[in-house]
N, C-alpha and C. Protein backbone atom coordinates (compact mmCIF):
# COMPACT_ATOMS: atom_id res chain seq x y z
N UNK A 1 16.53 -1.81 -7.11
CA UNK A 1 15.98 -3.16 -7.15
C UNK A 1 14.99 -3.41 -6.01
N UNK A 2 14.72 -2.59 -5.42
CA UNK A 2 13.77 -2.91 -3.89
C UNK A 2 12.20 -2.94 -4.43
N UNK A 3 12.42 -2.15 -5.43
CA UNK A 3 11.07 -2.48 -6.03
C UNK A 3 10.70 -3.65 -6.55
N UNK A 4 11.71 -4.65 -6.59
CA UNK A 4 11.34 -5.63 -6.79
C UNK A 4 11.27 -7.20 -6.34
N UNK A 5 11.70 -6.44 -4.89
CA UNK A 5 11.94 -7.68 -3.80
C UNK A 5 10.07 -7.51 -3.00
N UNK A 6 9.21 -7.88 -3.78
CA UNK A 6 7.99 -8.89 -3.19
C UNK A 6 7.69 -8.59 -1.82
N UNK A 7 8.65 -9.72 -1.63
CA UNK A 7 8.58 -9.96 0.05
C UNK A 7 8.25 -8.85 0.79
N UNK A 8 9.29 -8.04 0.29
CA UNK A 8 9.37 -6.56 1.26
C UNK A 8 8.16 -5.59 0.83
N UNK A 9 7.88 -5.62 -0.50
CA UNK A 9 6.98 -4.68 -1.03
C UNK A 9 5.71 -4.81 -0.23
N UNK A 10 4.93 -6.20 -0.45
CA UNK A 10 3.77 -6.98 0.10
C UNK A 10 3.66 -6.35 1.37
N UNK A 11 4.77 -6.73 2.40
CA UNK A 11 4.72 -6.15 3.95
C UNK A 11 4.53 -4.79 4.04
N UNK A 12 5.49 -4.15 3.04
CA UNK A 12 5.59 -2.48 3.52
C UNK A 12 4.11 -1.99 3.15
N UNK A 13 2.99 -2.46 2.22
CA UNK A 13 2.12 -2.52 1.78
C UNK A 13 0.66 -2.13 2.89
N UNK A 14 0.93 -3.73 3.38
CA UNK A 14 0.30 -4.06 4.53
C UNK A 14 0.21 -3.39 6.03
N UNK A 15 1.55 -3.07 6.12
CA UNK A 15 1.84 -1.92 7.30
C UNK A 15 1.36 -0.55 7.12
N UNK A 16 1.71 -0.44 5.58
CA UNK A 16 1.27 1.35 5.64
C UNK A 16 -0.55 1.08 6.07
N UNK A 17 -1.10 -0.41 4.94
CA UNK A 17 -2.74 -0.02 5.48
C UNK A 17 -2.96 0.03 6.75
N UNK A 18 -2.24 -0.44 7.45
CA UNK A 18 -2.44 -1.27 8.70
C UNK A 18 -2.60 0.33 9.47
N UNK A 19 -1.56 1.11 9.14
CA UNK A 19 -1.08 2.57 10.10
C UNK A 19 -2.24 3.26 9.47
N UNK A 20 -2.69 3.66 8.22
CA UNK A 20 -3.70 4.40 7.56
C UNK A 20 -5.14 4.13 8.45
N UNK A 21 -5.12 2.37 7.97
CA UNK A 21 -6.74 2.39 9.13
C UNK A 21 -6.74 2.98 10.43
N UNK A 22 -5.54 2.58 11.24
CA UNK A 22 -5.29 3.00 12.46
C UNK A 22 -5.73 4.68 12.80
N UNK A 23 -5.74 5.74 11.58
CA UNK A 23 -5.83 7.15 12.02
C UNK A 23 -6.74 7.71 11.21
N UNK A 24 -7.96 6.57 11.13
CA UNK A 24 -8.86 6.57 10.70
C UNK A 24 -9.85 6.28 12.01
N UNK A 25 -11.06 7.98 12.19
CA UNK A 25 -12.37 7.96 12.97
C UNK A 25 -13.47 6.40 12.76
N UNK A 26 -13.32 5.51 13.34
CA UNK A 26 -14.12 4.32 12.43
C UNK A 26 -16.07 4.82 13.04
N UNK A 27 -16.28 4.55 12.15
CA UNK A 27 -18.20 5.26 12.54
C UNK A 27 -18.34 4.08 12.02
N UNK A 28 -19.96 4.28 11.51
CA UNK A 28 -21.11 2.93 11.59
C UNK A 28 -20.57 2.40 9.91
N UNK A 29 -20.35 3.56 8.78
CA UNK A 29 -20.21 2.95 7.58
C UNK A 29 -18.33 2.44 7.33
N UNK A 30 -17.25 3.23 7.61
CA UNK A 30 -15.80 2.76 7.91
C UNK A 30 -15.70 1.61 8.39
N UNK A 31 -15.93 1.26 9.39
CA UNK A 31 -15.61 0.15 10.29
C UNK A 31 -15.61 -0.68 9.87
N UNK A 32 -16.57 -1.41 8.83
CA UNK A 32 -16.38 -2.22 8.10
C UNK A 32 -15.90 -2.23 6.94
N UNK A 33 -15.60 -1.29 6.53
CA UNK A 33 -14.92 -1.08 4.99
C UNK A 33 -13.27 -1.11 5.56
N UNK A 34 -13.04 -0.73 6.84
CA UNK A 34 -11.53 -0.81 7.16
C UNK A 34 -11.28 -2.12 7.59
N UNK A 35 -12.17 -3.34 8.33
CA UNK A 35 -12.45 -4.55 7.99
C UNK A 35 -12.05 -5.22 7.03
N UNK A 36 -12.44 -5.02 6.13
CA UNK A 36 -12.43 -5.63 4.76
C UNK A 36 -10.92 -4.87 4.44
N UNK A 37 -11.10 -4.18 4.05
CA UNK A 37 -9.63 -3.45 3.58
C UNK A 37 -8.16 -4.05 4.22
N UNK A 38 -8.34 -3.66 5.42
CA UNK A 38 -6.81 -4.60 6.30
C UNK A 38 -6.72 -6.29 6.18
N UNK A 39 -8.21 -6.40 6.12
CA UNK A 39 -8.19 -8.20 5.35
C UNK A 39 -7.30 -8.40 4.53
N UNK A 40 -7.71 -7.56 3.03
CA UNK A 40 -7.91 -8.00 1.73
C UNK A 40 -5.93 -7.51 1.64
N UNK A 41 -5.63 -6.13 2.19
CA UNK A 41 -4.99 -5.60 1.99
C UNK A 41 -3.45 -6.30 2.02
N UNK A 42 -3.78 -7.24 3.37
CA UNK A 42 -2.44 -8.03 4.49
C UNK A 42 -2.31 -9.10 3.95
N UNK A 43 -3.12 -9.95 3.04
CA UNK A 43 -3.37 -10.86 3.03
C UNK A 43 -2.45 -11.14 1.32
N UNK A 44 -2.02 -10.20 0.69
CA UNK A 44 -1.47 -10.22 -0.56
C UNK A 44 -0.33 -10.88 0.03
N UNK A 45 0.46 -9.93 1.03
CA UNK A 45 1.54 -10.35 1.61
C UNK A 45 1.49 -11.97 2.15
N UNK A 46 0.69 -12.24 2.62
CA UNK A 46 0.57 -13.45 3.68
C UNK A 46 0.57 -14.46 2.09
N UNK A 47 -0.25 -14.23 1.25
CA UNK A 47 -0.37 -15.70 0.21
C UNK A 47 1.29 -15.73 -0.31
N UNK A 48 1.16 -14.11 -0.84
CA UNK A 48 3.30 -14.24 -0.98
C UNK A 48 4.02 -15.07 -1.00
N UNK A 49 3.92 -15.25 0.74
CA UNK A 49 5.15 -15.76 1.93
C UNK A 49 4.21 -17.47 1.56
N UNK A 50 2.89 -17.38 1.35
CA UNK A 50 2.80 -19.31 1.17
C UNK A 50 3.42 -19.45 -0.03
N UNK A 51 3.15 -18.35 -1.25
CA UNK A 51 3.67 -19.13 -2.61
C UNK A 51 5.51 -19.15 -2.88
N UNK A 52 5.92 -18.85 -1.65
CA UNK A 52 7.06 -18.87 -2.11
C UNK A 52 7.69 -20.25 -1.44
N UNK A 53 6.63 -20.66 -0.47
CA UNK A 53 6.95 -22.03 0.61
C UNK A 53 6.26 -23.06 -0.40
N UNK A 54 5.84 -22.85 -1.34
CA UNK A 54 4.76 -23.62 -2.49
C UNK A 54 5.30 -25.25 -2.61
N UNK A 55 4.81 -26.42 -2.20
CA UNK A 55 5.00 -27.72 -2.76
C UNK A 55 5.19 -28.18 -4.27
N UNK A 56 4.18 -27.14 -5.47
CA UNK A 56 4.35 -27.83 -6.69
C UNK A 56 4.02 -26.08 -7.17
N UNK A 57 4.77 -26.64 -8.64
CA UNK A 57 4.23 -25.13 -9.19
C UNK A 57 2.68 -25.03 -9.34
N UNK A 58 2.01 -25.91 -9.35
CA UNK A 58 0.72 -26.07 -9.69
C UNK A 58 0.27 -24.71 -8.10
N UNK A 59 0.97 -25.33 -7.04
CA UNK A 59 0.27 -24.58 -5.68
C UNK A 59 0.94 -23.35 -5.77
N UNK A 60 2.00 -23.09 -6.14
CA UNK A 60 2.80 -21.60 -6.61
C UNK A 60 1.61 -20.77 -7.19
N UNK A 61 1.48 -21.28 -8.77
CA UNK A 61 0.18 -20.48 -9.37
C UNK A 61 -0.64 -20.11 -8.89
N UNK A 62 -1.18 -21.03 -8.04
CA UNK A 62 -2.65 -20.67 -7.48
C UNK A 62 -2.59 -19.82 -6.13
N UNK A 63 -1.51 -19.75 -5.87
CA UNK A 63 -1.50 -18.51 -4.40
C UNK A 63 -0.61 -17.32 -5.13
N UNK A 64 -0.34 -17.17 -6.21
CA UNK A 64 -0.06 -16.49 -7.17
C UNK A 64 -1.00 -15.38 -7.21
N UNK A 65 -1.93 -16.57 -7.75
CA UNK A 65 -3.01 -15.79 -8.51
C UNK A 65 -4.19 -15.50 -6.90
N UNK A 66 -3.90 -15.91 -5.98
CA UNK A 66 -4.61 -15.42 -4.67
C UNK A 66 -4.30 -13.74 -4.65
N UNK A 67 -3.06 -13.86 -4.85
CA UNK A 67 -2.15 -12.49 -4.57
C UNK A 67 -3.02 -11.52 -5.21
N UNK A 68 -2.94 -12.10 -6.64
CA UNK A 68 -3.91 -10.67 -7.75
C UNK A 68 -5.02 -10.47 -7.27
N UNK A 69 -5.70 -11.98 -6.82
CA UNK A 69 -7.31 -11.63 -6.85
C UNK A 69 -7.15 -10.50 -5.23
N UNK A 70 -6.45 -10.73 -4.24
CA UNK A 70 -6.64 -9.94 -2.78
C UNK A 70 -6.08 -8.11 -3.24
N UNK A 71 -5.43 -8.03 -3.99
CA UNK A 71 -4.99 -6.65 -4.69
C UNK A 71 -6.13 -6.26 -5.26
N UNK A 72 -6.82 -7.10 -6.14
CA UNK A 72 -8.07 -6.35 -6.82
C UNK A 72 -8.98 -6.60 -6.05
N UNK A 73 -9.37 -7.07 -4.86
CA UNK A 73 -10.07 -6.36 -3.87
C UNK A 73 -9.92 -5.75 -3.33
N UNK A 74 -8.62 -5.20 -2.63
CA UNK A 74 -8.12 -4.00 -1.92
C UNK A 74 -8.44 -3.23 -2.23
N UNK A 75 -7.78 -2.89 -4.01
CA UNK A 75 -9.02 -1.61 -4.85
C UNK A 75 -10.42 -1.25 -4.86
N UNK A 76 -10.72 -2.21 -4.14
CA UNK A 76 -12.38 -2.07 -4.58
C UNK A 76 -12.44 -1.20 -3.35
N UNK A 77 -12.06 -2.31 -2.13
CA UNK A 77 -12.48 -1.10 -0.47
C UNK A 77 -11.66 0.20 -0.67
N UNK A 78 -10.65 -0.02 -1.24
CA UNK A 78 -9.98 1.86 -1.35
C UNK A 78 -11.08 2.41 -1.80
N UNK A 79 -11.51 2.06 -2.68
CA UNK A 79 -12.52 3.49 -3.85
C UNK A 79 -13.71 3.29 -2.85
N UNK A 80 -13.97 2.22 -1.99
CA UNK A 80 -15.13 2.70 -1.24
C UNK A 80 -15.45 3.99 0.03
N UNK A 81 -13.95 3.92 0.46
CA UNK A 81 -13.19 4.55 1.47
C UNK A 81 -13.23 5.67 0.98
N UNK A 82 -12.61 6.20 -0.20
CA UNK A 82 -12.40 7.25 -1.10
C UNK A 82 -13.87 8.17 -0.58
N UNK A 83 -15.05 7.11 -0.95
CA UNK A 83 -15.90 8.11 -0.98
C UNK A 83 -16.43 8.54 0.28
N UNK A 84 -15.88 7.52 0.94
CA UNK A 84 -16.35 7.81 2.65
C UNK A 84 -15.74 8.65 3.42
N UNK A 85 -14.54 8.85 2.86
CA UNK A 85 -13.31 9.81 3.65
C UNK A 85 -12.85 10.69 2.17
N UNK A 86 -13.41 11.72 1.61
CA UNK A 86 -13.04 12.33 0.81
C UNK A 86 -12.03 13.39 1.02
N UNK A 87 -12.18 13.66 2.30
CA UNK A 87 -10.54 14.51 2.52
C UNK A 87 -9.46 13.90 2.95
N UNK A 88 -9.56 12.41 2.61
CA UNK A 88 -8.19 11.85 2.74
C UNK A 88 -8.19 11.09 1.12
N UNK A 89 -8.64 11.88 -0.28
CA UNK A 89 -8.64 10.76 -1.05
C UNK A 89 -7.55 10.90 -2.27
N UNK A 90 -6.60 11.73 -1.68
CA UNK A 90 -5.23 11.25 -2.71
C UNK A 90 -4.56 10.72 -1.43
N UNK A 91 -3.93 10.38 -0.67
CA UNK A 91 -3.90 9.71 0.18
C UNK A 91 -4.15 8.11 -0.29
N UNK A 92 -5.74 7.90 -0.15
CA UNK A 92 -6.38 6.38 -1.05
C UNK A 92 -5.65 6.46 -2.22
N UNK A 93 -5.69 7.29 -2.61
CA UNK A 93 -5.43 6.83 -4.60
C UNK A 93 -4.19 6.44 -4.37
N UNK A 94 -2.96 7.02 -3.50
CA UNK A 94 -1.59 6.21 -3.79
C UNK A 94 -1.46 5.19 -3.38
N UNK A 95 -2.93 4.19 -2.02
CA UNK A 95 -2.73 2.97 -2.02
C UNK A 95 -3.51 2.39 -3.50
N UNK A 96 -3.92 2.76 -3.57
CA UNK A 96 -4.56 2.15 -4.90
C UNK A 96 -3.94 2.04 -6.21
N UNK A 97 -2.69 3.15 -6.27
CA UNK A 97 -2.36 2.65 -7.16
C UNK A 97 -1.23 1.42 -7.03
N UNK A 98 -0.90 1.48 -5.56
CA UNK A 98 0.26 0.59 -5.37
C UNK A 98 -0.27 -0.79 -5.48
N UNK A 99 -1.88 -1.05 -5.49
CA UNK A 99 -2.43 -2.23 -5.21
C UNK A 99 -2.33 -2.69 -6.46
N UNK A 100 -2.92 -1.89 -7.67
CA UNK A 100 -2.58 -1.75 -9.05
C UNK A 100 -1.56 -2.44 -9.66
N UNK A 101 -0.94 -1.98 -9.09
CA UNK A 101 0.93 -2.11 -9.37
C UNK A 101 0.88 -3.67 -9.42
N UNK A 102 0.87 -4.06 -8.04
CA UNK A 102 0.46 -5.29 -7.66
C UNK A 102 -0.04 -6.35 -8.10
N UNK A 103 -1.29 -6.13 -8.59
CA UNK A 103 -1.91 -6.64 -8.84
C UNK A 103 -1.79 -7.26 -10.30
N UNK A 104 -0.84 -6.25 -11.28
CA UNK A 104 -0.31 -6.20 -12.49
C UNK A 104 0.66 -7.15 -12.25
N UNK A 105 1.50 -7.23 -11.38
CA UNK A 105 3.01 -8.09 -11.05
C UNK A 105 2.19 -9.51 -11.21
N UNK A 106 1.70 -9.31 -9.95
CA UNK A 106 1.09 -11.31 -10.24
C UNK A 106 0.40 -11.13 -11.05
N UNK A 107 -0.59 -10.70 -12.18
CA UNK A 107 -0.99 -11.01 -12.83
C UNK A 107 -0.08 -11.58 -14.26
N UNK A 108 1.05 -10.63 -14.41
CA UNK A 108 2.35 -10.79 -15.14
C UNK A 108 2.96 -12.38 -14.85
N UNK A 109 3.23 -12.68 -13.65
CA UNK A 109 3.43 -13.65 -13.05
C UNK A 109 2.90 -14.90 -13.92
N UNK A 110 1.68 -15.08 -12.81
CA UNK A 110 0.69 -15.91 -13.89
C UNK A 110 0.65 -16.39 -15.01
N UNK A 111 0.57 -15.31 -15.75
CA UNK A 111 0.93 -16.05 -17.29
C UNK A 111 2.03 -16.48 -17.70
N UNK A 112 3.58 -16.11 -16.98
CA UNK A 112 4.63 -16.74 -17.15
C UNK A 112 4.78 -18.28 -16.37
N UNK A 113 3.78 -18.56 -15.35
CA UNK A 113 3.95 -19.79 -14.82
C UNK A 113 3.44 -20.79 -15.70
């Protein structure tokens, strides 16, 4: 069932990007793609933890659906990364697919709210 405790998933998520950027050389084109990435990446987790503090379901949904939209940007900076760091790119692909994953849950979500 841990796969399906959120809370924990979102964080463990966020930490692994967090450690990945970390042992990552940042040069002139990375630096900002790992920018964006630890943004987009941390931030699934962070709307999470608001939609679960949510005032109305109306504000539930909509940091819900924050969740999907920050997952399907995460994907985007992975595959950018991918091409920037190609000897680390199965590595990327298993955050990507976990973002996937993700991104499928709240989207699942969503339409049940």
């Amino acid at each position: 069932m841990e796969g399906y405790d959120l809370e924990e998933r979102t964080a463990k998520f966020g930490e692994s990007i967090i450690l990945f950027c970390r042992s990552v050389n940042p040069d002139v084109v990375s630096r900002p793609l790992i920018s964006q990435l630890v943004r987009s990446a941390t931030s699934i987790g962070a709307n999470y933890m608001e939609a679960n503090g949510a005032s109305s379901k109306r504000d539930f949904r909509n940091k819900i659906f924050i969740c999907k939209k920050e997952a399907q940007e995460t994907k985007h900076w992975l595959r950018m990364l991918a091409v920037t760091l190609p000897s680390r790119k199965e590595e990327i692909r298993k955050f990507w697919q976990e973002s996937q994953e993700l991104s499928k849950i709240f989207g699942k979500i969503c339409v049940k709210i």
